[in-house]
C-alpha atoms as a PDB file:
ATOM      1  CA  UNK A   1      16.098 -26.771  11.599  1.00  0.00           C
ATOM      2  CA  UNK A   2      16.377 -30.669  11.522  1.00  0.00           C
ATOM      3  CA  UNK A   3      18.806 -31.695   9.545  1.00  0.00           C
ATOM      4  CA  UNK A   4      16.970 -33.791   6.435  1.00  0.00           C
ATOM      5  CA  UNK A   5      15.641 -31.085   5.783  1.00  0.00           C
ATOM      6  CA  UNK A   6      16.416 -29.417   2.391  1.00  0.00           C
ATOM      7  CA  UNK A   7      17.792 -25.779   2.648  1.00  0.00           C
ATOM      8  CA  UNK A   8      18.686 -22.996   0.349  1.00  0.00           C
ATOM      9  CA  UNK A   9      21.416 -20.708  -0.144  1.00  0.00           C
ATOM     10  CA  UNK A  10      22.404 -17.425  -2.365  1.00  0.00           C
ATOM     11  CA  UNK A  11      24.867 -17.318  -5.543  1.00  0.00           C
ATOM     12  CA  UNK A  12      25.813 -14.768  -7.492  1.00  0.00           C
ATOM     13  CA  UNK A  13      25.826 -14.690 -10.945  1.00  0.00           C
ATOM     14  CA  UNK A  14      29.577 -14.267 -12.114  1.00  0.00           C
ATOM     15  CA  UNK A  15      28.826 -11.764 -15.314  1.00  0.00           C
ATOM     16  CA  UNK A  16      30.050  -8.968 -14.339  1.00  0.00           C
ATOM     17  CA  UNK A  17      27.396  -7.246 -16.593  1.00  0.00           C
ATOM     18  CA  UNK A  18      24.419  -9.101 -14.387  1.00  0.00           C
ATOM     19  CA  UNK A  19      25.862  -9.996 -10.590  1.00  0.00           C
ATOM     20  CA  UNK A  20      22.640 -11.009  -9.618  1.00  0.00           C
ATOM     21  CA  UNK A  21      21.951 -12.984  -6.697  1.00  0.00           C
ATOM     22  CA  UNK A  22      19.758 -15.990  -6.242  1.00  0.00           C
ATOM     23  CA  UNK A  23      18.423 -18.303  -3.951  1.00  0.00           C
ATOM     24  CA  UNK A  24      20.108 -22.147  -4.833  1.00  0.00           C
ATOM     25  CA  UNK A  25      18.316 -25.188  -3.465  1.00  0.00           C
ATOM     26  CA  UNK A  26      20.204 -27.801  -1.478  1.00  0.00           C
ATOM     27  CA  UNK A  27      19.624 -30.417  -4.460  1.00  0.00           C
ATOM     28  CA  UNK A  28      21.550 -28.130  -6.950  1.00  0.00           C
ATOM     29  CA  UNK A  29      25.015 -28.367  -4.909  1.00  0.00           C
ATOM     30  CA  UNK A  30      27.513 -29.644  -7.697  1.00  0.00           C
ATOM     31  CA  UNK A  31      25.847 -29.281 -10.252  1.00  0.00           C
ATOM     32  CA  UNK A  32      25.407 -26.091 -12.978  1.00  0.00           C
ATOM     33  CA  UNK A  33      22.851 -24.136 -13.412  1.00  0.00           C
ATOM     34  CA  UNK A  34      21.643 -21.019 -15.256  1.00  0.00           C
ATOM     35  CA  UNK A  35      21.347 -17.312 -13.680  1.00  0.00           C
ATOM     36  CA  UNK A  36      17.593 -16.480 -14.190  1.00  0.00           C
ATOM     37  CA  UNK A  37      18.559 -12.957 -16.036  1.00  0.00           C
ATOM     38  CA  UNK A  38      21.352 -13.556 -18.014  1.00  0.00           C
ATOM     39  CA  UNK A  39      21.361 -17.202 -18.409  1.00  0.00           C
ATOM     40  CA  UNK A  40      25.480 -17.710 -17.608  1.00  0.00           C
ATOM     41  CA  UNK A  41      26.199 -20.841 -16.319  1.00  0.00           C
ATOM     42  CA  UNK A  42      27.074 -20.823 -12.648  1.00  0.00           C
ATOM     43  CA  UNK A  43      28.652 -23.730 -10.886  1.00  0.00           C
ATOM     44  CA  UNK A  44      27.190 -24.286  -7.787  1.00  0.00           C
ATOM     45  CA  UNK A  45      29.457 -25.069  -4.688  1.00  0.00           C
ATOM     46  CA  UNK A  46      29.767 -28.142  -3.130  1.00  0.00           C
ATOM     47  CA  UNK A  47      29.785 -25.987   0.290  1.00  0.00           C
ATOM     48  CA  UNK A  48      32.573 -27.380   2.412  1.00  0.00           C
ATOM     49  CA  UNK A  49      34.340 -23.848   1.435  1.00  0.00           C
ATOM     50  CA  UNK A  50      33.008 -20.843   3.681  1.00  0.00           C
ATOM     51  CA  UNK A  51      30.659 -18.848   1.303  1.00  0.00           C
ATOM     52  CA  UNK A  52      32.999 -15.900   1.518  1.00  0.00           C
ATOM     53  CA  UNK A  53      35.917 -17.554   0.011  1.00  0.00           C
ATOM     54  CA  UNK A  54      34.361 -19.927  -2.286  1.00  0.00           C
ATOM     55  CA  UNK A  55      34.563 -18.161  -5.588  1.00  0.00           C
ATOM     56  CA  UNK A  56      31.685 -18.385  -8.623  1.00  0.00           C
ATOM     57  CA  UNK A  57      32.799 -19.555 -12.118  1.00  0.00           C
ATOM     58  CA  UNK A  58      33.671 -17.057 -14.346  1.00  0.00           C
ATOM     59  CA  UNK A  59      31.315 -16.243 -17.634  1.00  0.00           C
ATOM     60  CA  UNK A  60      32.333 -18.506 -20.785  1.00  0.00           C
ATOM     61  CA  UNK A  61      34.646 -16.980 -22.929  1.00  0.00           C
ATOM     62  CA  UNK A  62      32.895 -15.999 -26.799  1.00  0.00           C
END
């Protein structure tokens, strides 16, 4: 792949009610954006973590 190129990657939504996963384009990498089911806010990584480490943000409190 050349490396302009925009890519995506999978999150998982941090409710533990919904735990979906989700394919994240490149151009939503620090920012926030909604799960498609639940609509919880997830905080996309800025990816210098290894995706097995990084962790998601947790739901917002009520």
């Amino acid at each position: 792949m050349a490396p302009n190129l925009p890519g995506v990657f999978a999150v998982q939504c941090p409710n533990p009610r919904c735990r979906k996963f989700m394919l994240v384009e490149e151009h939503d990498r620090d920012k926030v954006v909604p799960c498609l089911l639940c609509k919880t806010p997830i905080r996309v990584g800025s990816g210098s973590a290894s995706p097995l480490s990084s962790k998601a943000t947790p739901p917002p409190r009520r």
